[in-house]
N, C-alpha and C. Protein backbone atom coordinates (compact mmCIF):
# COMPACT_ATOMS: atom_id res chain seq x y z
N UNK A 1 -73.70 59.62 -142.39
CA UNK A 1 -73.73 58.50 -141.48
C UNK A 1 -73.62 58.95 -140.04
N UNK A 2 -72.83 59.79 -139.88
CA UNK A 2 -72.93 60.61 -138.52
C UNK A 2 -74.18 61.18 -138.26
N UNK A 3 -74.85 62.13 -139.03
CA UNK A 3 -75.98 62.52 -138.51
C UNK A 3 -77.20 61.48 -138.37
N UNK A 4 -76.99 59.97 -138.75
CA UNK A 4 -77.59 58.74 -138.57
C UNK A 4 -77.73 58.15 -137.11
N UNK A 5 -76.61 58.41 -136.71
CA UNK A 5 -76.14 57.55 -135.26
C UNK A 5 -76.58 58.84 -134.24
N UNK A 6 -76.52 60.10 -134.46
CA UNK A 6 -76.91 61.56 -133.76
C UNK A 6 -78.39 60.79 -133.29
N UNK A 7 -79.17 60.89 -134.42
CA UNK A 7 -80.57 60.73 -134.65
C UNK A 7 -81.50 59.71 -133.74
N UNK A 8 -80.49 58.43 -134.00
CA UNK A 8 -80.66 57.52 -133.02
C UNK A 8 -80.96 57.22 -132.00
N UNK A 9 -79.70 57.67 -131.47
CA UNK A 9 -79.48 58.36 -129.93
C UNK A 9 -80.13 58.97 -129.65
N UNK A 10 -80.65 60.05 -129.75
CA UNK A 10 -82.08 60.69 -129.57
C UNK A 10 -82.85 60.18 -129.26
N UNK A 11 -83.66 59.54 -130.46
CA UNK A 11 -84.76 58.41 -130.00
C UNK A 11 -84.88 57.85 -128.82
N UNK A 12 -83.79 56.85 -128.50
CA UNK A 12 -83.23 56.46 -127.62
C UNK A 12 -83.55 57.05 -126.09
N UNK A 13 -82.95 58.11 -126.07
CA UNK A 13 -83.32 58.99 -125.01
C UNK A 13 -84.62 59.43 -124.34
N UNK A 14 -85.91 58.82 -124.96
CA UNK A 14 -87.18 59.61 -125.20
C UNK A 14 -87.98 58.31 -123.99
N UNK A 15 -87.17 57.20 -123.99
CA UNK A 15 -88.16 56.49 -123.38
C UNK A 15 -88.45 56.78 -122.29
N UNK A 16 -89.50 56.37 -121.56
CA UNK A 16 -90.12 56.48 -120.24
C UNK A 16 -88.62 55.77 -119.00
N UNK A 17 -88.90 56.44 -117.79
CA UNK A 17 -87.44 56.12 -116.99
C UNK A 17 -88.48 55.79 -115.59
N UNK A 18 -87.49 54.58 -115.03
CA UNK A 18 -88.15 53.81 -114.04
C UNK A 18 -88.07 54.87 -112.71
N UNK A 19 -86.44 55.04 -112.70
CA UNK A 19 -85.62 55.77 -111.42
C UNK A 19 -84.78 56.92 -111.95
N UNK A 20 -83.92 57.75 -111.04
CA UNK A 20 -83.36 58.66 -111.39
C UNK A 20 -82.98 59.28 -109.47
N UNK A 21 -81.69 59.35 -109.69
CA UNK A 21 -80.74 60.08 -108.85
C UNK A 21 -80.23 61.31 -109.03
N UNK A 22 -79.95 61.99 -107.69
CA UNK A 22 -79.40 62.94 -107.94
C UNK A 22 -78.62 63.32 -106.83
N UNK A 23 -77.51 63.80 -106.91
CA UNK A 23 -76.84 64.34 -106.14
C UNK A 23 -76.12 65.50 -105.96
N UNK A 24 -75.46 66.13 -104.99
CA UNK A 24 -75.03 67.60 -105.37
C UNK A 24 -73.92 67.84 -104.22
N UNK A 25 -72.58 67.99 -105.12
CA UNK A 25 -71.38 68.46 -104.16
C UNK A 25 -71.14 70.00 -104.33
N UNK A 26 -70.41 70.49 -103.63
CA UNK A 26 -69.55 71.96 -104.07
C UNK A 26 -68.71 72.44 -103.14
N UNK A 27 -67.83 73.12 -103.67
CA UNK A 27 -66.95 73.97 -102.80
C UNK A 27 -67.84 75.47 -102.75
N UNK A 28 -67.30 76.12 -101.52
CA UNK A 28 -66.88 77.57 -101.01
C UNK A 28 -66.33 78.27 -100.38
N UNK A 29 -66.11 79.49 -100.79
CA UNK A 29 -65.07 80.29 -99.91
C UNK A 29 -65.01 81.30 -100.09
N UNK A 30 -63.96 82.08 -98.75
CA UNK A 30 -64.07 83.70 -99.06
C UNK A 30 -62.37 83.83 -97.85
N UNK A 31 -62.21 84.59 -98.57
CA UNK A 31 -60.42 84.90 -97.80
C UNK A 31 -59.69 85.82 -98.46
N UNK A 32 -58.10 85.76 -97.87
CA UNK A 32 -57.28 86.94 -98.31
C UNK A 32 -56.76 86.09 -99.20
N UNK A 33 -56.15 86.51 -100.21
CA UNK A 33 -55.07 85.89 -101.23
C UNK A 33 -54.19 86.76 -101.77
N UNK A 34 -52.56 86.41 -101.61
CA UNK A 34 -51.36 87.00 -102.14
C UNK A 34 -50.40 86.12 -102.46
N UNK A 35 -49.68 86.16 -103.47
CA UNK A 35 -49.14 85.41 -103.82
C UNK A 35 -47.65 85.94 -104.50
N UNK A 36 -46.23 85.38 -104.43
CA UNK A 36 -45.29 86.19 -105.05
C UNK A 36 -44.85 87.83 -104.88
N UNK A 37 -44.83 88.29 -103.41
CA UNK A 37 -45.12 89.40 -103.30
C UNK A 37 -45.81 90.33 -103.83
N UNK A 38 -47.00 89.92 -104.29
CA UNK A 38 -48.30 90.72 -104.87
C UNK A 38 -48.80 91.30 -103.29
N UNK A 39 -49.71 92.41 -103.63
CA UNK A 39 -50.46 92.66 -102.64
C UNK A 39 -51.70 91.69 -102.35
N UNK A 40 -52.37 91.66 -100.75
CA UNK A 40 -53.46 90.98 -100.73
C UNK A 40 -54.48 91.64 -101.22
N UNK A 41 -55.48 90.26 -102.13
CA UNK A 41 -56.64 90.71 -101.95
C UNK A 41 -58.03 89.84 -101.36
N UNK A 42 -59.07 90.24 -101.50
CA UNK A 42 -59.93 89.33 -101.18
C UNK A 42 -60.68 88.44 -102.19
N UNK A 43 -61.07 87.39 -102.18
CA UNK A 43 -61.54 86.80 -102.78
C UNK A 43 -63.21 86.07 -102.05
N UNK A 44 -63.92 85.25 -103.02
CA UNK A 44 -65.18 85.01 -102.54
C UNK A 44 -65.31 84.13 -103.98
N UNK A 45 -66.16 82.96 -103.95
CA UNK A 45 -66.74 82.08 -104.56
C UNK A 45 -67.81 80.78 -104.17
N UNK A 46 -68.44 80.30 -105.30
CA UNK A 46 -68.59 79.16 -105.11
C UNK A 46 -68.74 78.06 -106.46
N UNK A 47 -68.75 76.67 -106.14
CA UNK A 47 -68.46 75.94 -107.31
C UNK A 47 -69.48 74.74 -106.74
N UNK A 48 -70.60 74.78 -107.39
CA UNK A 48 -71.71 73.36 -107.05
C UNK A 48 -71.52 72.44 -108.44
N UNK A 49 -71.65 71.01 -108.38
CA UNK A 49 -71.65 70.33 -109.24
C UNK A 49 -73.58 69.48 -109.07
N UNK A 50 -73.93 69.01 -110.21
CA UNK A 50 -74.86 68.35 -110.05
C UNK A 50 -74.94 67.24 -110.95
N UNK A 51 -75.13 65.88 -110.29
CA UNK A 51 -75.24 64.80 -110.92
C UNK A 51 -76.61 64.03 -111.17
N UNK A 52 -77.20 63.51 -112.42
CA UNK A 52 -77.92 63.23 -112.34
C UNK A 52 -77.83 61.60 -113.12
N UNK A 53 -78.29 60.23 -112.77
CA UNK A 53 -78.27 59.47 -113.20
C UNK A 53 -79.16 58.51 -112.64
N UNK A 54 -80.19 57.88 -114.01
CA UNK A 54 -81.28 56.76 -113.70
C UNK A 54 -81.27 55.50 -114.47
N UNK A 55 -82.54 55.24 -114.65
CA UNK A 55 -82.56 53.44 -115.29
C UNK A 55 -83.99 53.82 -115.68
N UNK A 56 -83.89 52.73 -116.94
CA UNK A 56 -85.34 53.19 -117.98
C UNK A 56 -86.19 51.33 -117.25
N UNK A 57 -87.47 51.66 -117.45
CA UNK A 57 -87.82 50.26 -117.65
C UNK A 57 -87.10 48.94 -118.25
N UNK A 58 -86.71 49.30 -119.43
CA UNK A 58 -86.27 48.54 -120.58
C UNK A 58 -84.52 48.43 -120.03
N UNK A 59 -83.71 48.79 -119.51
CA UNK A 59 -82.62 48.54 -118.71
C UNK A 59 -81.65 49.63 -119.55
N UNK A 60 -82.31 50.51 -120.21
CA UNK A 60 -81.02 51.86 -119.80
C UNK A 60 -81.14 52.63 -119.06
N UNK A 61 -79.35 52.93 -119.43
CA UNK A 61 -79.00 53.91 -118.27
C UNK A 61 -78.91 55.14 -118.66
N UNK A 62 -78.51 55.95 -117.86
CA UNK A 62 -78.25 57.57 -118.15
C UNK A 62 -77.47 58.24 -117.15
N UNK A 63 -77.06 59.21 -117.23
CA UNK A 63 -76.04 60.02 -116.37
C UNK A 63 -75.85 61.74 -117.11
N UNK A 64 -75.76 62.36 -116.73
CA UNK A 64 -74.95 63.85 -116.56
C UNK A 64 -74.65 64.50 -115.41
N UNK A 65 -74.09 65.45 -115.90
CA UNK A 65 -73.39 66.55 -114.53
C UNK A 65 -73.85 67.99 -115.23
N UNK A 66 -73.78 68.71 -114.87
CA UNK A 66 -74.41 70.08 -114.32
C UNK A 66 -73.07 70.92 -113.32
N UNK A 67 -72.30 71.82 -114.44
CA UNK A 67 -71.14 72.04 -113.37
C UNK A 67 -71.93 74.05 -113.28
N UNK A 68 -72.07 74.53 -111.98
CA UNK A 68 -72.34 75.96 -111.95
C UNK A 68 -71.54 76.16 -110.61
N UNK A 69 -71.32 78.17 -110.58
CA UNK A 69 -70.57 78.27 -109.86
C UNK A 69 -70.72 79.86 -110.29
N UNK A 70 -70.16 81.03 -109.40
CA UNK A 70 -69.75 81.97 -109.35
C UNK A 70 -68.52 82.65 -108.50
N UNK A 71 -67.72 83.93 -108.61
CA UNK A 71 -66.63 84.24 -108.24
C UNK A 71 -65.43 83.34 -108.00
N UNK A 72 -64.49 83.46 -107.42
CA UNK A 72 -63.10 82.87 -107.68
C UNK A 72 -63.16 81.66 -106.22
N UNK A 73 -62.64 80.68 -106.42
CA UNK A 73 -61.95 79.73 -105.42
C UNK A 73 -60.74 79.66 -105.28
N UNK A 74 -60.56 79.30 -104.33
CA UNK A 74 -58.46 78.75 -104.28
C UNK A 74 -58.35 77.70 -104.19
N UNK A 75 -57.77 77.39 -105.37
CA UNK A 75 -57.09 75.75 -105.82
C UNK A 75 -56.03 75.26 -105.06
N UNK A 76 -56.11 74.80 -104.44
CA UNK A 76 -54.74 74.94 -103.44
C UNK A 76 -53.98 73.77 -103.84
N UNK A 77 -54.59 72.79 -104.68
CA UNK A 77 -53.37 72.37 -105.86
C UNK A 77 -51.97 72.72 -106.54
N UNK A 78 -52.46 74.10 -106.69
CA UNK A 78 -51.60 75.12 -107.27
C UNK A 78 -51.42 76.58 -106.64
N UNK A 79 -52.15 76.60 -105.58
CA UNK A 79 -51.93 77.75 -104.97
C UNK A 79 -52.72 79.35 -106.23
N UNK A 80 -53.32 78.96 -106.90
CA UNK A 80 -54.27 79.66 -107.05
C UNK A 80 -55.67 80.07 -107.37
N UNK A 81 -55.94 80.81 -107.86
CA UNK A 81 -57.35 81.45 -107.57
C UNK A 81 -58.13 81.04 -109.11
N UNK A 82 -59.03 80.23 -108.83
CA UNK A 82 -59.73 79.67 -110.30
C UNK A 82 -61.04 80.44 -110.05
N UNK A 83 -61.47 81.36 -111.26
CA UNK A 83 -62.05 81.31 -111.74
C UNK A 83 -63.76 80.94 -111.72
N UNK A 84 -64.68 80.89 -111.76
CA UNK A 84 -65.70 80.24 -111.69
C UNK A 84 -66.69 80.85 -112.80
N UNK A 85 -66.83 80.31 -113.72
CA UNK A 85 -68.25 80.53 -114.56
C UNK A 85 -69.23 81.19 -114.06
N UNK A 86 -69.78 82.28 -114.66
CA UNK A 86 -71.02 82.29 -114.03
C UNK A 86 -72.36 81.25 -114.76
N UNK A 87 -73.15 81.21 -114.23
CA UNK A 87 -74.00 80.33 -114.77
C UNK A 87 -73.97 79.00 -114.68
N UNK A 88 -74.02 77.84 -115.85
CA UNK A 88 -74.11 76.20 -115.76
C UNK A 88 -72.88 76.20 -117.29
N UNK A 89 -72.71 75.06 -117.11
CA UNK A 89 -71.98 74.40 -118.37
C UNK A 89 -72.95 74.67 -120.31
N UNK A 90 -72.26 75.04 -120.86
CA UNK A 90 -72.99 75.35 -122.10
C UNK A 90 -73.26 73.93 -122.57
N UNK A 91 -72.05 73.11 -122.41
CA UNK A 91 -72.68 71.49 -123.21
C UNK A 91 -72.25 70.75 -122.02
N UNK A 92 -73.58 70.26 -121.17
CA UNK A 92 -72.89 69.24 -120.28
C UNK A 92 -73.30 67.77 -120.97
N UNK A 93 -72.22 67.16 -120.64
CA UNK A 93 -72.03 65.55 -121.15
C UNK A 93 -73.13 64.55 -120.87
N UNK A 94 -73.75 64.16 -121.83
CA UNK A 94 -74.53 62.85 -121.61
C UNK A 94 -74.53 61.31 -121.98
N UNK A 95 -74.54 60.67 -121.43
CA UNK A 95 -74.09 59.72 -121.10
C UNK A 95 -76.00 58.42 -121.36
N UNK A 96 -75.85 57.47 -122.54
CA UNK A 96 -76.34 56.44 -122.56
C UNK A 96 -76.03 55.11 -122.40
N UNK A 97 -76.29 54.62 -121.76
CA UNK A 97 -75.85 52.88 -121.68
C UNK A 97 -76.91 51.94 -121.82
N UNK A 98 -76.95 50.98 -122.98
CA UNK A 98 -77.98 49.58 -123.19
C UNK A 98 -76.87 48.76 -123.51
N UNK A 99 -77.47 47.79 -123.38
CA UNK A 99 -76.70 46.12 -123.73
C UNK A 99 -75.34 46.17 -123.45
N UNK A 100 -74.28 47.01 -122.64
CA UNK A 100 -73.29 46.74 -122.13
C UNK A 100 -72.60 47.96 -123.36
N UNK A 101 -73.51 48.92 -124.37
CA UNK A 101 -72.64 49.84 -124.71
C UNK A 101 -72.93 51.10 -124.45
N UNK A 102 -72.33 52.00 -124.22
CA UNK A 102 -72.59 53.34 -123.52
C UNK A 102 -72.14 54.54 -125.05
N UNK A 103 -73.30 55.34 -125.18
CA UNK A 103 -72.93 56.07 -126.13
C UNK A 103 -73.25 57.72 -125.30
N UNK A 104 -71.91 58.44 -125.53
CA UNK A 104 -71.88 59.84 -125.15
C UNK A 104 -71.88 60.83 -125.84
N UNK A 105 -72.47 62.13 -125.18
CA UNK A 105 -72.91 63.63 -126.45
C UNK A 105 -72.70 64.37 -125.61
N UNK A 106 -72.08 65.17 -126.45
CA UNK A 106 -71.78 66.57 -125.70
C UNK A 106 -70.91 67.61 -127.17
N UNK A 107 -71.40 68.80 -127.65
CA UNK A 107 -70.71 69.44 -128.37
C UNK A 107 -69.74 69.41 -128.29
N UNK A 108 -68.51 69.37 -129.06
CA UNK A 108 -67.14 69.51 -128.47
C UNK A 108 -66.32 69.47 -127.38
N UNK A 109 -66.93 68.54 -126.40
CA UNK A 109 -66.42 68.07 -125.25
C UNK A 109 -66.23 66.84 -124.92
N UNK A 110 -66.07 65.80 -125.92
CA UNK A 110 -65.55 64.41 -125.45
C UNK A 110 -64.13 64.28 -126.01
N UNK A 111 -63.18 63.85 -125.45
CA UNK A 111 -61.78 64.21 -125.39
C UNK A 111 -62.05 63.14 -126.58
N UNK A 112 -60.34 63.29 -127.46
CA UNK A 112 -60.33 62.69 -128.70
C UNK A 112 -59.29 61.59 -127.87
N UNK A 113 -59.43 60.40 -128.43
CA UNK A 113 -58.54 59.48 -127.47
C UNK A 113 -57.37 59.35 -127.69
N UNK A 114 -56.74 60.11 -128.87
CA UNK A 114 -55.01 60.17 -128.71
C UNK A 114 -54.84 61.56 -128.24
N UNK A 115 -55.61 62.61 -128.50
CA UNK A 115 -55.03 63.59 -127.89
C UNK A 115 -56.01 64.46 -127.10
N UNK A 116 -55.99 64.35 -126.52
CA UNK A 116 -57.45 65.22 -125.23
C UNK A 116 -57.81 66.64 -125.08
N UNK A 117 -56.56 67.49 -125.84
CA UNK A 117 -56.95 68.64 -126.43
C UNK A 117 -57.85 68.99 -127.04
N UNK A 118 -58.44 68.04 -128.36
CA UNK A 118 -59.28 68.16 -129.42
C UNK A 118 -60.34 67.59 -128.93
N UNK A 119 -61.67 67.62 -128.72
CA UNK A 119 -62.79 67.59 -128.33
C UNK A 119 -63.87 66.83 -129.95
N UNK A 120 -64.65 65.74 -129.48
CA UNK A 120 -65.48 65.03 -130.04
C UNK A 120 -67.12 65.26 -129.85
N UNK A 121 -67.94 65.08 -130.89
CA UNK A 121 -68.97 65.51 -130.48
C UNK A 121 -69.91 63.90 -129.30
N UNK A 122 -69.27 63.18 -130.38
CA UNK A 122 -70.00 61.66 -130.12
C UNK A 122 -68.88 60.92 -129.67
N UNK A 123 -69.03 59.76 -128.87
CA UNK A 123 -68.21 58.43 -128.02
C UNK A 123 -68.96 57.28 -128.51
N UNK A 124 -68.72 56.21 -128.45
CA UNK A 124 -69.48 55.07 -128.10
C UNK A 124 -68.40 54.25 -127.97
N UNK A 125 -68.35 53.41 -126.62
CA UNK A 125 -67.46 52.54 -125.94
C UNK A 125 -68.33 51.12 -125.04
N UNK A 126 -67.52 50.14 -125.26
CA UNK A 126 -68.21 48.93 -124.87
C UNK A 126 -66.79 48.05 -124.52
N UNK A 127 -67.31 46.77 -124.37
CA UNK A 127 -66.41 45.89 -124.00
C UNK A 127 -67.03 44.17 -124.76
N UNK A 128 -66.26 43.27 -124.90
CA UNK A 128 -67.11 42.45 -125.67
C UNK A 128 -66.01 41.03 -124.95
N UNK A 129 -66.15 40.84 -124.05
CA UNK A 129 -65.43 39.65 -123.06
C UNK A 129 -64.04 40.60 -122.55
N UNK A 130 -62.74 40.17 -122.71
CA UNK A 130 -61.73 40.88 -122.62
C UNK A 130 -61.18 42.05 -123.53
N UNK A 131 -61.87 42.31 -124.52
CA UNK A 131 -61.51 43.07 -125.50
C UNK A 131 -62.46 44.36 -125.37
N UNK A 132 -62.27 45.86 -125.07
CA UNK A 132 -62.72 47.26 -124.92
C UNK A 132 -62.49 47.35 -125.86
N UNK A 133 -63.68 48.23 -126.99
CA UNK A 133 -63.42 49.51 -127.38
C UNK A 133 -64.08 50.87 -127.22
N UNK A 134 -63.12 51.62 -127.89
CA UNK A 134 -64.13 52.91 -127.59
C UNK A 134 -63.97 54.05 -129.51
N UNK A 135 -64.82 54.86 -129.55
CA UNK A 135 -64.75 55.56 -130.49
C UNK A 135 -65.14 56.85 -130.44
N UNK A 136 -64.24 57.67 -130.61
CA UNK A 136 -64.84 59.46 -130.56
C UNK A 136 -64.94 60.28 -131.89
N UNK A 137 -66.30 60.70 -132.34
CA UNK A 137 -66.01 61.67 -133.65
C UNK A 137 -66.77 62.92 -133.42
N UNK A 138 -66.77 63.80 -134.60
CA UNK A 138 -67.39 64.81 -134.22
C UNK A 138 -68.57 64.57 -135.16
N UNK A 139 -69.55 65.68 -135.66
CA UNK A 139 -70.69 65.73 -136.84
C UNK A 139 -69.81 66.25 -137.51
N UNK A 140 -68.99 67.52 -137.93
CA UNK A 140 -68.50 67.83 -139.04
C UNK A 140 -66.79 67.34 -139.92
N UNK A 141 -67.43 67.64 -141.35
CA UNK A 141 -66.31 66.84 -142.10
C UNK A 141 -65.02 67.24 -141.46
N UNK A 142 -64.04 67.91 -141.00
CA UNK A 142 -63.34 68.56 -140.47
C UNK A 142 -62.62 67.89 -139.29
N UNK A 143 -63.75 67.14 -138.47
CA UNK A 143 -63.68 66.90 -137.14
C UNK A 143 -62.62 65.44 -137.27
N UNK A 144 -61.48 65.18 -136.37
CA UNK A 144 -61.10 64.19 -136.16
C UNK A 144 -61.78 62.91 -135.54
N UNK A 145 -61.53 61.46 -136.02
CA UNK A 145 -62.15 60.36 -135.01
C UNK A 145 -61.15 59.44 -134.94
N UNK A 146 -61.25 59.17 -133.52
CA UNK A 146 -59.91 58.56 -132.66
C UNK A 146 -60.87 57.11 -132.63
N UNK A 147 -59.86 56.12 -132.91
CA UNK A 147 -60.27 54.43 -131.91
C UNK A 147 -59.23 54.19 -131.36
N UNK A 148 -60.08 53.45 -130.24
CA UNK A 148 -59.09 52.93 -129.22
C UNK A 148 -59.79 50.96 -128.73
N UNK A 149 -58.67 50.23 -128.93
CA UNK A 149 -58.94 48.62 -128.77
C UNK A 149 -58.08 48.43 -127.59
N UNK A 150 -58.42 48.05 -126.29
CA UNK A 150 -57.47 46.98 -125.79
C UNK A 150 -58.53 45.81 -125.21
N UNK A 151 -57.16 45.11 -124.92
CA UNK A 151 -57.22 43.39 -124.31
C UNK A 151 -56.30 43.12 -123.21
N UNK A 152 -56.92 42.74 -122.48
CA UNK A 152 -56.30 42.02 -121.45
C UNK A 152 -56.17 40.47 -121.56
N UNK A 153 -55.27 39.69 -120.99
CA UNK A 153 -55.68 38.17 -120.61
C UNK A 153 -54.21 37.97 -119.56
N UNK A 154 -55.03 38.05 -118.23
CA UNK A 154 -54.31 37.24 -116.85
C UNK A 154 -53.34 38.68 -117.03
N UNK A 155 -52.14 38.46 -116.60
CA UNK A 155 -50.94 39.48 -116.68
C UNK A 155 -50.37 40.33 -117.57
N UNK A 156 -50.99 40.09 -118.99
CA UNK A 156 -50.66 40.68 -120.04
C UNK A 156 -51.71 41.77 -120.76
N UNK A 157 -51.30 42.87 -120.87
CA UNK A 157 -52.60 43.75 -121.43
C UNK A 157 -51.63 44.63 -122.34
N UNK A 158 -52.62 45.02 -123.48
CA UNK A 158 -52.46 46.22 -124.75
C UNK A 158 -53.41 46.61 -125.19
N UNK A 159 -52.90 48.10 -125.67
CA UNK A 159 -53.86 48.77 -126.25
C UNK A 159 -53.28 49.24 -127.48
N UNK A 160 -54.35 49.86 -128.49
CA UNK A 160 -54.25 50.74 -130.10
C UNK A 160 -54.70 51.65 -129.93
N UNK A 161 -54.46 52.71 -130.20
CA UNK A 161 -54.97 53.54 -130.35
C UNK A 161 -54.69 54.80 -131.60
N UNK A 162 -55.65 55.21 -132.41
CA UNK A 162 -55.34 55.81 -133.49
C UNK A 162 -56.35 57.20 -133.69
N UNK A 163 -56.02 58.08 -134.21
CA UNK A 163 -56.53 58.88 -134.60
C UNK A 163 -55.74 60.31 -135.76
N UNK A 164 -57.13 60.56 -136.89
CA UNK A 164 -56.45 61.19 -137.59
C UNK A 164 -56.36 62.60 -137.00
N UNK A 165 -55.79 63.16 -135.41
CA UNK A 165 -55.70 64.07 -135.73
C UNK A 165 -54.30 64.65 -135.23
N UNK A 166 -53.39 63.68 -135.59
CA UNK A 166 -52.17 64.38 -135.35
C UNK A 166 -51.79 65.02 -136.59
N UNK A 167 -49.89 65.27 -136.24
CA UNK A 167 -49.66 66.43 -137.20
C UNK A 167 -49.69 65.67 -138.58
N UNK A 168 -49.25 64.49 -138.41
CA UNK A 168 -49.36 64.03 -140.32
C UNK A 168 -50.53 63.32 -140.59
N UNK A 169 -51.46 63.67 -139.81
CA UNK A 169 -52.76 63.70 -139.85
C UNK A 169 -53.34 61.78 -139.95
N UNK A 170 -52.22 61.43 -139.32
CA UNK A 170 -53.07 59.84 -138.99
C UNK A 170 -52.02 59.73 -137.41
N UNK A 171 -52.13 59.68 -136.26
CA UNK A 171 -51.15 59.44 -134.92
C UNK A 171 -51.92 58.18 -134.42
N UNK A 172 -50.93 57.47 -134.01
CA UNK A 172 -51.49 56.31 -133.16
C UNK A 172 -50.25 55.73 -132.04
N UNK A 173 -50.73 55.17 -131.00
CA UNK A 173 -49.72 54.59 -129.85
C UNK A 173 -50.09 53.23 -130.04
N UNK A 174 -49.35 52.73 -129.37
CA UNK A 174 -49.35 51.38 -129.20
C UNK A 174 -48.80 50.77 -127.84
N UNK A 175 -49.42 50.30 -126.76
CA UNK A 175 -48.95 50.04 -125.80
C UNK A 175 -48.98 48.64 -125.27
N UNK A 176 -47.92 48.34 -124.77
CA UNK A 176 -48.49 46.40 -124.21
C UNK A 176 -47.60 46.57 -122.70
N UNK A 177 -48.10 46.08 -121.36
CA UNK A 177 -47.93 46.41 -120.00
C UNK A 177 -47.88 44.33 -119.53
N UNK A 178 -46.86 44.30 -118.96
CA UNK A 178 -46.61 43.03 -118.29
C UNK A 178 -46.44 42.91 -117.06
N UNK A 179 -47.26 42.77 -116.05
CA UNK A 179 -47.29 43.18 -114.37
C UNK A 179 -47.27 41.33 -113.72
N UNK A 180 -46.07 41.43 -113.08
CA UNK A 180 -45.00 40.65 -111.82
C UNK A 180 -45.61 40.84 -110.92
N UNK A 181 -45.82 40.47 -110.50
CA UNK A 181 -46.38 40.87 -108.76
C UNK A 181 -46.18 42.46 -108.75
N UNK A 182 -45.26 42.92 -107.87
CA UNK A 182 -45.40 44.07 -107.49
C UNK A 182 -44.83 45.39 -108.77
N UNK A 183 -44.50 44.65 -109.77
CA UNK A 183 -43.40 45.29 -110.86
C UNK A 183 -44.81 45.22 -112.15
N UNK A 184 -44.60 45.94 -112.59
CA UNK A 184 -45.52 46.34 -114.07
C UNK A 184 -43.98 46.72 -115.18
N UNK A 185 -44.15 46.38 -116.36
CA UNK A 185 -43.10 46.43 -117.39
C UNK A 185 -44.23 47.24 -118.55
N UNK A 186 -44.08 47.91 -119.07
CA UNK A 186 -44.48 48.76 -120.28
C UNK A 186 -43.51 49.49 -121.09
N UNK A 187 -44.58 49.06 -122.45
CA UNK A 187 -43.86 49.51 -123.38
C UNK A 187 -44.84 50.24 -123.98
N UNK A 188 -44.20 51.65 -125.29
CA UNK A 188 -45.28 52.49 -125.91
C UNK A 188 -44.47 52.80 -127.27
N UNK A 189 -45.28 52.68 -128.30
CA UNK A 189 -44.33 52.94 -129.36
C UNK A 189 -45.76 54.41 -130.20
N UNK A 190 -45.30 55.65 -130.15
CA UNK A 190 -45.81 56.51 -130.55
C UNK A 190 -45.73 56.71 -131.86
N UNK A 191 -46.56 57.15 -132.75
CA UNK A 191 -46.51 57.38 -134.42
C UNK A 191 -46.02 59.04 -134.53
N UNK A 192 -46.52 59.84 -133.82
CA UNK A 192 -46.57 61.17 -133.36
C UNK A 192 -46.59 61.77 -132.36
N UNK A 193 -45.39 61.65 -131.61
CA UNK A 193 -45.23 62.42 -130.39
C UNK A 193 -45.60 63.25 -129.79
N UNK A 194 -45.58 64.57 -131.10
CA UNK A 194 -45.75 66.10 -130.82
C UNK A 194 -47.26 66.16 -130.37
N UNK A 195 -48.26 65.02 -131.08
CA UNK A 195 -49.75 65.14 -131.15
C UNK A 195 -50.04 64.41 -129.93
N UNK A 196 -49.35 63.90 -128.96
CA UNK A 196 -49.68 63.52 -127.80
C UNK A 196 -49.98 64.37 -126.94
């Protein structure tokens, strides 16, 4: 049934496209870096991102990114020196949207929705008046699949969320948020902590 909905999506993808965007940010740099009484050294990088997203005749959408880059940057988040790929992303994320539902692909890179460690092959998330959901699995038997439901109405909102891939191999949260004017009240009742 998974390799059903794979297949699909595909198809899907093939139609003729009206428009299409693109855009392109990045960092660079080159400097001394020492840190913790280390000695200095030099560093040099760069990190380009590329976005691409259009509209089909028929009213889908589409989107990806394109992350490339070479030598090290300074994160100055953290005060250090990241790294940079050489080359592009091995699976960059793609992104479909018709009739108000958006279905995403990417090999092992769509976060699992209880725990974001574990990576999904497939998404599909929508909304249906006040009520979201979303769903992440992989293609193989092995692979965990997370759902996630919430609802809103006026001041009151909750969410479910479940997936088999915590440690006793079913984890789910449960959250409901009550916002006062300037005060928000939440509550979370976890099945599996550790798998958070």
């Amino acid at each position: 049934m998974k390799k059903v909905l794979l297949a699909t999506s595909a198809l899907t993808l093939s139609a003729g496209f009206a428009s299409a965007d693109v855009s392109m940010s990045g960092t660079g740099g080159a400097g001394l870096f020492g840190a913790a009484g280390a000695d200095l050294s030099v560093y040099s990088g760069a990190d380009l991102n590329f976005s691409l997203s259009g509209a089909s005749d028929n009213g889908m959408t589409f989107s990806t990114s394109i992350d490339m880059g070479a030598g090290q940057t300074l994160d100055v988040g953290d005060f250090e020196l990241d790294t940079q790929d050489m080359g592009t992303d091995a699976t960059p994320v793609i992104s479909i949207g018709v009739a108000g539902v958006t279905i995403t692909m990417a090999q092992d890179d769509i976060d699992d929705l209880y725990d974001d460690d574990i990576g999904g092959d497939i998404g599909v998330s929508g909304a249906m008046g006040d009520l979201t959901y979303s769903i992440v699995t992989g293609l193989e038997d092995s692979d965990p699949t997370s759902i996630s439901i919430g609802y809103s109405a006026g001041a009151i909102s909750g969410s479910v969320v479940s997936s088999d891939s915590g440690d006793a191999e079913d984890a789910s949260t449960v959250s409901v948020s009550y916002a006062m004017g300037d005060i928000t009240v939440s509550v979370e009742a976890d099945t599996d902590r550790t798998g958070a």
